[in-house]
PDB file of N, CA and C in Angstrom:
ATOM      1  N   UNK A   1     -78.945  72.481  39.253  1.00  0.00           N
ATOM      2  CA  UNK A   1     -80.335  72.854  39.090  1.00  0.00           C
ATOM      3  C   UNK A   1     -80.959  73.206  40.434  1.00  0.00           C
ATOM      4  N   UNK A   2     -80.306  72.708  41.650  1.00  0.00           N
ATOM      5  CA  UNK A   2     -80.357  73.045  42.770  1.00  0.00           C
ATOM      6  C   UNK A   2     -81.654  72.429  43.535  1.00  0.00           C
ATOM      7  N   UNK A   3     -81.936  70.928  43.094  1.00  0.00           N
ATOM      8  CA  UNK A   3     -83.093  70.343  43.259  1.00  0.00           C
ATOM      9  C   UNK A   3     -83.206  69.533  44.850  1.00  0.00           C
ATOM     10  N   UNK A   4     -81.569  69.660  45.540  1.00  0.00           N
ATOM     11  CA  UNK A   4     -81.653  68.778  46.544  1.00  0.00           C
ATOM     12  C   UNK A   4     -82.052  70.244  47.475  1.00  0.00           C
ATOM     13  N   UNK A   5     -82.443  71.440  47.753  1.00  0.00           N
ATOM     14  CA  UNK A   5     -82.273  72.198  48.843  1.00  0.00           C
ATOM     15  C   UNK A   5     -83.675  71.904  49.362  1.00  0.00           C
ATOM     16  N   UNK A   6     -83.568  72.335  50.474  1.00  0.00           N
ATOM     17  CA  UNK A   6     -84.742  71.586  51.802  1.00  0.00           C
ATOM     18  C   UNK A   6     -85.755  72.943  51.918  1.00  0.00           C
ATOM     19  N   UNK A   7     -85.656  74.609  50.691  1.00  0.00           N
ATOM     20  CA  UNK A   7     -86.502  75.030  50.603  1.00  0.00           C
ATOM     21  C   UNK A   7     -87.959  74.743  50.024  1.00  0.00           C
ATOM     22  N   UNK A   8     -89.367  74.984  50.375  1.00  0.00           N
ATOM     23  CA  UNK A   8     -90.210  74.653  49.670  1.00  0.00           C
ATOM     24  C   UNK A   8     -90.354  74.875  48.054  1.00  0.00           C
ATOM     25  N   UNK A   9     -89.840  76.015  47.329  1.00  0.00           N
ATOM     26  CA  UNK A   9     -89.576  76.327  46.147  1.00  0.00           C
ATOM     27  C   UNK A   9     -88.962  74.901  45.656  1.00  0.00           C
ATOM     28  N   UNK A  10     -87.743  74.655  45.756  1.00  0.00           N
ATOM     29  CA  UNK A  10     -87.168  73.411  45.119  1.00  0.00           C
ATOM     30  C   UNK A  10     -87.622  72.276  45.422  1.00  0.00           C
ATOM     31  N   UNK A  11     -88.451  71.791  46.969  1.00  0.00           N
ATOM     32  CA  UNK A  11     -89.259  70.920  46.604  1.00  0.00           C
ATOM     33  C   UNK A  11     -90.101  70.514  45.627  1.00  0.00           C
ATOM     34  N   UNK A  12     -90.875  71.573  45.650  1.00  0.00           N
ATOM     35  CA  UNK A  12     -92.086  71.468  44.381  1.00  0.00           C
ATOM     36  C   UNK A  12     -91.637  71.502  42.965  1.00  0.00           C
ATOM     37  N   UNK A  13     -89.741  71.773  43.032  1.00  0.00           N
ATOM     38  CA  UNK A  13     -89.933  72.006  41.762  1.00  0.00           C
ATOM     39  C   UNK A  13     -89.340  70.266  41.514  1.00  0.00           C
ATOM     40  N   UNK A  14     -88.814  69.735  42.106  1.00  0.00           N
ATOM     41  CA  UNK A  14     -88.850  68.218  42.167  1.00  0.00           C
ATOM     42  C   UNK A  14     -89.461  67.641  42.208  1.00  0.00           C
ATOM     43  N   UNK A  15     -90.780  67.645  42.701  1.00  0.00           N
ATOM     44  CA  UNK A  15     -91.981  67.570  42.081  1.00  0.00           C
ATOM     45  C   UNK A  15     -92.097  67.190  41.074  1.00  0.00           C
ATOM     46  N   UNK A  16     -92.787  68.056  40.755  1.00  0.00           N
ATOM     47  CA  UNK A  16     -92.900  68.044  39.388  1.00  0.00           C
ATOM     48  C   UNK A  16     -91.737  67.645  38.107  1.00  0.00           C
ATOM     49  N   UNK A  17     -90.503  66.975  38.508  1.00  0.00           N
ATOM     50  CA  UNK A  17     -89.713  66.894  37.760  1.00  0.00           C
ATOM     51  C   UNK A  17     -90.265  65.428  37.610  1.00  0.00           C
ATOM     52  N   UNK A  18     -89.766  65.193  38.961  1.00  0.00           N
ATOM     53  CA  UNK A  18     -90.124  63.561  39.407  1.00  0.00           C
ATOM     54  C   UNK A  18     -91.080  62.928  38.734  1.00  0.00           C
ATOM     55  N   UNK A  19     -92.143  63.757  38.918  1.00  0.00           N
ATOM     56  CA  UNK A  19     -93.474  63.171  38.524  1.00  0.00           C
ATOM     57  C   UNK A  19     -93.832  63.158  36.490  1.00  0.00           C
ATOM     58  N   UNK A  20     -92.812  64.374  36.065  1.00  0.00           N
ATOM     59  CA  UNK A  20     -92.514  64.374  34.618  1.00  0.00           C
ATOM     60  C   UNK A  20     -91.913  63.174  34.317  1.00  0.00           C
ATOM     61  N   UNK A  21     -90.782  62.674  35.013  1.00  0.00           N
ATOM     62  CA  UNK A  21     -89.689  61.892  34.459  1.00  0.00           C
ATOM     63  C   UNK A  21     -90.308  60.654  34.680  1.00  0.00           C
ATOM     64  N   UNK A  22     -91.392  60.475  35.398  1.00  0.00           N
ATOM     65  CA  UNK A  22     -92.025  58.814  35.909  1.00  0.00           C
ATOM     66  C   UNK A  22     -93.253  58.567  35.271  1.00  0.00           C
ATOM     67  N   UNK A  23     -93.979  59.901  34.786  1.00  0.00           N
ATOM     68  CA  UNK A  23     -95.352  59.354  34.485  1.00  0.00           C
ATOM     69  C   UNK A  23     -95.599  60.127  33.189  1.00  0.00           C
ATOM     70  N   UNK A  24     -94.778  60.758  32.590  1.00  0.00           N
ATOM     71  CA  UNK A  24     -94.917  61.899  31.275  1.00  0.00           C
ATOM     72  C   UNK A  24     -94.447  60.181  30.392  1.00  0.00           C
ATOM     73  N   UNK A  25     -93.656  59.601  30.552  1.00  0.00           N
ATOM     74  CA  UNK A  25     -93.123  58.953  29.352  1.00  0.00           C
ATOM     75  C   UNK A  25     -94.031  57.680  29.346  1.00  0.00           C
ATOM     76  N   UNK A  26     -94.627  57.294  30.311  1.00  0.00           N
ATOM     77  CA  UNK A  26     -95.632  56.617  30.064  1.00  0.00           C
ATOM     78  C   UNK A  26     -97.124  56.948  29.508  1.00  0.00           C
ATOM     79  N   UNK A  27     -97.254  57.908  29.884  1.00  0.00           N
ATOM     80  CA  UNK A  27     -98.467  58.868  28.990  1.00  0.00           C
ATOM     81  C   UNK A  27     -97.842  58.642  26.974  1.00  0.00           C
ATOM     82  N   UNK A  28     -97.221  59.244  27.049  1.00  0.00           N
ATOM     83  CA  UNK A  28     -96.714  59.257  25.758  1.00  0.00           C
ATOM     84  C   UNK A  28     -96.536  58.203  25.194  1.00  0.00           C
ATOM     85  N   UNK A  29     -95.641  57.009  25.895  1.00  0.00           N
ATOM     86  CA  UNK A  29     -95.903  55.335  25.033  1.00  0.00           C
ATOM     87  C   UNK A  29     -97.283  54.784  24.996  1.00  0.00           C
ATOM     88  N   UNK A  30     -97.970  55.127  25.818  1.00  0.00           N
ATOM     89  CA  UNK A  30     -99.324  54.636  25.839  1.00  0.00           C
ATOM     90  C   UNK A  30    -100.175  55.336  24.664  1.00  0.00           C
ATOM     91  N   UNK A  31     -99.971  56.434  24.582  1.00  0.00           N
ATOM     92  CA  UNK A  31    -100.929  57.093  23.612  1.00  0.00           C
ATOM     93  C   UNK A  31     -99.966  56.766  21.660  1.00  0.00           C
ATOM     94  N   UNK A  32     -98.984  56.613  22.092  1.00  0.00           N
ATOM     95  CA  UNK A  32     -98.136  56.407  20.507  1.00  0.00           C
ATOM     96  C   UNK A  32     -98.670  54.981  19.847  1.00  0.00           C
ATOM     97  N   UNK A  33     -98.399  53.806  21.345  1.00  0.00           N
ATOM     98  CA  UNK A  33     -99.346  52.227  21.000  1.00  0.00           C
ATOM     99  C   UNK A  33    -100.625  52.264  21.001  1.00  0.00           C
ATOM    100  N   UNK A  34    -101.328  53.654  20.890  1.00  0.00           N
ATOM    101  CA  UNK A  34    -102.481  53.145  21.143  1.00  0.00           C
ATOM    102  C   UNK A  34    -103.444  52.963  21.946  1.00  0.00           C
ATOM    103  N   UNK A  35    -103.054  52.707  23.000  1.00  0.00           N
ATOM    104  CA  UNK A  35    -103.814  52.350  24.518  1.00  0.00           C
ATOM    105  C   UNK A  35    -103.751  53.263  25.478  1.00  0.00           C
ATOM    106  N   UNK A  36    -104.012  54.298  24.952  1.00  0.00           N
ATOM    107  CA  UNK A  36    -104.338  55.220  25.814  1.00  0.00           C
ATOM    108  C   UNK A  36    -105.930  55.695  26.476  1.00  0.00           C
ATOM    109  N   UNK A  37    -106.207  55.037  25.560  1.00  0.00           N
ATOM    110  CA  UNK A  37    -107.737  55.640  25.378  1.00  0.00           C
ATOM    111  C   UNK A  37    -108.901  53.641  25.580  1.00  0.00           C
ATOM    112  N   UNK A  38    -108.032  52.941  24.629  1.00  0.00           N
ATOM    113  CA  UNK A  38    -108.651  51.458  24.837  1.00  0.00           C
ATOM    114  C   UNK A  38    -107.501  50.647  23.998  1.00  0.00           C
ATOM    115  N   UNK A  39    -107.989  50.318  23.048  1.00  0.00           N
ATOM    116  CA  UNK A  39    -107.189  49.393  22.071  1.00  0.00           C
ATOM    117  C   UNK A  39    -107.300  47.774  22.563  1.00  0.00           C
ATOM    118  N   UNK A  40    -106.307  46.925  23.033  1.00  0.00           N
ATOM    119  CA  UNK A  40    -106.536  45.593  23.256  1.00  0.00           C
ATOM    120  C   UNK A  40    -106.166  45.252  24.435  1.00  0.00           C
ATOM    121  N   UNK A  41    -106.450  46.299  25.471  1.00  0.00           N
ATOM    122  CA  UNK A  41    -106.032  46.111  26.732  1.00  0.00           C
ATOM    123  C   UNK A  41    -107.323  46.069  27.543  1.00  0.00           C
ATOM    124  N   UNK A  42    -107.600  45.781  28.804  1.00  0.00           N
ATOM    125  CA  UNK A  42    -108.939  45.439  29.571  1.00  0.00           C
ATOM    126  C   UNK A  42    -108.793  46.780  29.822  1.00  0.00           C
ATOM    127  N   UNK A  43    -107.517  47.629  30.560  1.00  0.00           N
ATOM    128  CA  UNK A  43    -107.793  49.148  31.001  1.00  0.00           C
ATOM    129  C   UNK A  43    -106.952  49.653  30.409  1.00  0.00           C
ATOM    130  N   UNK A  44    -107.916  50.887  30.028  1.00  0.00           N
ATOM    131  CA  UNK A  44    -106.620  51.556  29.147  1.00  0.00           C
ATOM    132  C   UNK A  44    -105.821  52.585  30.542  1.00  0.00           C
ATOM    133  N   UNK A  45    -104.943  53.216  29.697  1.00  0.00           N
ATOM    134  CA  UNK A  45    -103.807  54.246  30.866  1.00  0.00           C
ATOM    135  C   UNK A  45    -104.605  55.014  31.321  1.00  0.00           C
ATOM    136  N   UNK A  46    -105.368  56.049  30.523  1.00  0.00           N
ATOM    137  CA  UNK A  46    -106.287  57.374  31.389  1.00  0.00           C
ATOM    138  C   UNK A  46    -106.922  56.364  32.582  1.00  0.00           C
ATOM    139  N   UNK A  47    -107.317  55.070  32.334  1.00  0.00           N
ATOM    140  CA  UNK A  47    -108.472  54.414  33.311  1.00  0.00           C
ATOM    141  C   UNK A  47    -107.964  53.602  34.504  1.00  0.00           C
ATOM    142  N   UNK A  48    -106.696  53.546  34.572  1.00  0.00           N
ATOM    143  CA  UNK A  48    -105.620  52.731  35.271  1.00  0.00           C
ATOM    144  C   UNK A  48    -105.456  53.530  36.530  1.00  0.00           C
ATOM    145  N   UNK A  49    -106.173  53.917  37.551  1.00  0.00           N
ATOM    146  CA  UNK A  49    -106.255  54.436  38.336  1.00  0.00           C
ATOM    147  C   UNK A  49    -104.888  53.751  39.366  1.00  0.00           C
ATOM    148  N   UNK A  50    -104.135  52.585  39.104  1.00  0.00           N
ATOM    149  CA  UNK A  50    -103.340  52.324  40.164  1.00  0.00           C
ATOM    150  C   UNK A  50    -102.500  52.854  39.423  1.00  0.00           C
ATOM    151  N   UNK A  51    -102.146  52.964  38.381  1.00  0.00           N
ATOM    152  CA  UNK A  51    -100.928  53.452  37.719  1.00  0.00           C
ATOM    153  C   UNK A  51    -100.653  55.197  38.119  1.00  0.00           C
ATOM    154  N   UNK A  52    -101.697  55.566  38.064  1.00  0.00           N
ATOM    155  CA  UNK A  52    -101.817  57.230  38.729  1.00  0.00           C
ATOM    156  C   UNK A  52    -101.899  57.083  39.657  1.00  0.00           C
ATOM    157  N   UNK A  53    -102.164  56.502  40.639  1.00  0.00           N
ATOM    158  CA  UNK A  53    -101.801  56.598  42.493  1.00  0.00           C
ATOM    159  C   UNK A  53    -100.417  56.495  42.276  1.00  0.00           C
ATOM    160  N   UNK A  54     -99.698  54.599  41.960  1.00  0.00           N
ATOM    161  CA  UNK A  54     -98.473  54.957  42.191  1.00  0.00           C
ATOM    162  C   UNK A  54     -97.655  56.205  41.755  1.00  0.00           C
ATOM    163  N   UNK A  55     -98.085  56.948  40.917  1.00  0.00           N
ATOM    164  CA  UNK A  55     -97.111  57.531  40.377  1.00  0.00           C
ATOM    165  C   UNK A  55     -97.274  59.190  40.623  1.00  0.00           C
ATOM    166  N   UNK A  56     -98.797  59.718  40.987  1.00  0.00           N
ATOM    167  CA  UNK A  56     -99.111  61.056  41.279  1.00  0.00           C
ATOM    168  C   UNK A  56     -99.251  61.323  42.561  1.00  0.00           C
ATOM    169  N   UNK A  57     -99.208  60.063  43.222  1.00  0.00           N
ATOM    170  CA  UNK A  57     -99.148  60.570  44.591  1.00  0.00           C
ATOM    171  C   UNK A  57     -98.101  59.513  45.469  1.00  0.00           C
ATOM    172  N   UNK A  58     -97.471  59.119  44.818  1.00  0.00           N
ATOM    173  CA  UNK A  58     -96.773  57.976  45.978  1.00  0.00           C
ATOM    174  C   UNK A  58     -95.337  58.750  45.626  1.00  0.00           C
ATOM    175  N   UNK A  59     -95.084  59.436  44.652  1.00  0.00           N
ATOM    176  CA  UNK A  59     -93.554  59.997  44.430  1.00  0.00           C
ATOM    177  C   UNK A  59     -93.516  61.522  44.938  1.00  0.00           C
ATOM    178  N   UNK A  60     -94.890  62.014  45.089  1.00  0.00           N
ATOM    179  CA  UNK A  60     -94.927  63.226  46.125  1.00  0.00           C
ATOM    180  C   UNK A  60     -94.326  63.181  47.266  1.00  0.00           C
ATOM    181  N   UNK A  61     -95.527  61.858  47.859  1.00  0.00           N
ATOM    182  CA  UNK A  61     -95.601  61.578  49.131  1.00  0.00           C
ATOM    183  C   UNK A  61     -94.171  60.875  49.666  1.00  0.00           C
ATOM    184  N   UNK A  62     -93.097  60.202  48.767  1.00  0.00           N
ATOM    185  CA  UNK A  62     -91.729  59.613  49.019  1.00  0.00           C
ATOM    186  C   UNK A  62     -90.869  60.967  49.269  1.00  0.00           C
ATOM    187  N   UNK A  63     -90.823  62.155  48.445  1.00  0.00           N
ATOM    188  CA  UNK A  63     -90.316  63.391  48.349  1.00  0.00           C
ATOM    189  C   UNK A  63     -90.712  64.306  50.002  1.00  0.00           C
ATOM    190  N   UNK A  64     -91.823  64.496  49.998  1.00  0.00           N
ATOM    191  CA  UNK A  64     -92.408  64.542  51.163  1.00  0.00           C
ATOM    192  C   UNK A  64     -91.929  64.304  52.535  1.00  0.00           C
ATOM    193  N   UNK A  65     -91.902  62.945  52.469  1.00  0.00           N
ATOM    194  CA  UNK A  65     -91.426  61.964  53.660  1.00  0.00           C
ATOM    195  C   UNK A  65     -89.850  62.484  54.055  1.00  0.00           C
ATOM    196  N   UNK A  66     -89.055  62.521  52.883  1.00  0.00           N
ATOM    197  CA  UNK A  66     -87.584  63.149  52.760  1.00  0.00           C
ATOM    198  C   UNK A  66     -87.173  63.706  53.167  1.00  0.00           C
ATOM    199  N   UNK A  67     -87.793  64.877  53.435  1.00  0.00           N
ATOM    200  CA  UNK A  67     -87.646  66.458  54.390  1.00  0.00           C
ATOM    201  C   UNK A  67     -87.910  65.778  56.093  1.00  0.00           C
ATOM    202  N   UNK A  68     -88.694  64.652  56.153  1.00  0.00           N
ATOM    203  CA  UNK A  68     -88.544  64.336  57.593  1.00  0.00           C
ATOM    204  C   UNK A  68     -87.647  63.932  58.150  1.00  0.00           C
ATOM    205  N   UNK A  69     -87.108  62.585  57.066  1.00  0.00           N
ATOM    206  CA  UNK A  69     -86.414  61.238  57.003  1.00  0.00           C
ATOM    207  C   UNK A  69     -85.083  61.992  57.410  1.00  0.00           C
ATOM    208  N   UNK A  70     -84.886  62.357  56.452  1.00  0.00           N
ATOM    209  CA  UNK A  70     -82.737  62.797  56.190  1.00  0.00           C
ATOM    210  C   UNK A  70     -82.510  63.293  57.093  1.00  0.00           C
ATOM    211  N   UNK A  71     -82.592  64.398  58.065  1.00  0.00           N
ATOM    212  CA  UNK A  71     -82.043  64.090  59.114  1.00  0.00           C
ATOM    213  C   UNK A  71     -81.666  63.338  60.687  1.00  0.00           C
ATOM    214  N   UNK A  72     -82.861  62.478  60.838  1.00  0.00           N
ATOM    215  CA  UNK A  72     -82.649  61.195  61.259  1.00  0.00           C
ATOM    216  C   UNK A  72     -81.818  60.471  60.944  1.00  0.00           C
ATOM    217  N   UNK A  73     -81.713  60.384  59.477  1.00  0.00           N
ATOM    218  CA  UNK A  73     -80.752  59.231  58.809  1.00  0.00           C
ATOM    219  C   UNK A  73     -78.919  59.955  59.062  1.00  0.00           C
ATOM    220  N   UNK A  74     -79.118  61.253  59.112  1.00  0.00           N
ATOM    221  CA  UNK A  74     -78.051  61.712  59.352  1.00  0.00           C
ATOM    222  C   UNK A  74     -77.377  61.651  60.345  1.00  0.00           C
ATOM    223  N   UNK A  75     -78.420  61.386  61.743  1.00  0.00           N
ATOM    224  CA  UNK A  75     -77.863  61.286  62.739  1.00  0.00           C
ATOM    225  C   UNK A  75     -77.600  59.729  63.417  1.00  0.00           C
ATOM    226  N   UNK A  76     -77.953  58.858  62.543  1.00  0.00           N
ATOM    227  CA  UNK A  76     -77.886  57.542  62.681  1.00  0.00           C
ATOM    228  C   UNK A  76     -76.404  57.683  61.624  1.00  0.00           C
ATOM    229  N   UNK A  77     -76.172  57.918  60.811  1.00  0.00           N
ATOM    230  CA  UNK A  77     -74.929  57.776  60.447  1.00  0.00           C
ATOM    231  C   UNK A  77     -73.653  58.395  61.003  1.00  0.00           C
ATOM    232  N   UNK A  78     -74.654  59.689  61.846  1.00  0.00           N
ATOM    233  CA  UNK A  78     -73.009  60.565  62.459  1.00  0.00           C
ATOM    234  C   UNK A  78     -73.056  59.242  63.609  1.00  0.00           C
ATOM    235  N   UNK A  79     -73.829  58.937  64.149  1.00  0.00           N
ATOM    236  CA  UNK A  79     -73.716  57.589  65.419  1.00  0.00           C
ATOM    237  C   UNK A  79     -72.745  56.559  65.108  1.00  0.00           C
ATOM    238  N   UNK A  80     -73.293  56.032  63.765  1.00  0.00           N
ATOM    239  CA  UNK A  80     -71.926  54.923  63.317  1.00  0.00           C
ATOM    240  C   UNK A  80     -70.846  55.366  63.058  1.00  0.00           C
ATOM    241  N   UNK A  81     -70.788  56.301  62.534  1.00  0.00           N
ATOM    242  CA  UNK A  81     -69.278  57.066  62.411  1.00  0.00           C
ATOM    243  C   UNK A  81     -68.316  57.216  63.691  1.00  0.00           C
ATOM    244  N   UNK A  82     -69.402  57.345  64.488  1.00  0.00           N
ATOM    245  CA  UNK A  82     -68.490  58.193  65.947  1.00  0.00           C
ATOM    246  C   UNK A  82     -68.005  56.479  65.953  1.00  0.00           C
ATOM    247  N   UNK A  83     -68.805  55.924  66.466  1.00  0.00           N
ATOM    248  CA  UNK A  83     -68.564  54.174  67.109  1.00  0.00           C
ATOM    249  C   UNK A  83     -67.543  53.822  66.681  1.00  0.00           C
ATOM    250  N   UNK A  84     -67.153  54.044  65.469  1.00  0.00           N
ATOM    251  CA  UNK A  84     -65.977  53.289  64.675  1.00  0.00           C
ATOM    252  C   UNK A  84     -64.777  53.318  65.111  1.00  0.00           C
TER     253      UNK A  84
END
């Protein structure tokens, strides 16, 4: 699907995968039980504002970070490699 390349195109489209596969299926159990809207919960999901940080912006922002991270991490591993 070609989701690991370090172009901006496939970033975003991981993205949005990410963010389908983490926060689409909770939308959907929430609204099937009910509690999407209220029901017998103190907050419902639309109103759960930590549940949408973690999940609309903290799996961006991990994706994000990635494009910095990995090659650092790469060169900390070519380091242990050489040492060995």
């Amino acid at each position: 699907m070609g989701l690991n390349k370090p172009d901006p195109k496939s970033i975003g489209l991981r993205l949005v995968v990410l963010v389908v596969i983490s926060w689409l299926p909770l939308l959907i159990l929430s609204a099937k039980s009910g509690l999407l809207l209220g029901g017998t919960v103190q907050i419902p999901f639309l109103h759960d504002f930590v549940t949408h940080t973690r999940f609309l912006i903290s799996i961006p922002l991990l994706v994000i970070a990635e494009r910095v991270i990995a090659p650092k991490v790469r060169l900390v591993i070519r380091h242990f490699y050489l040492r060995v």
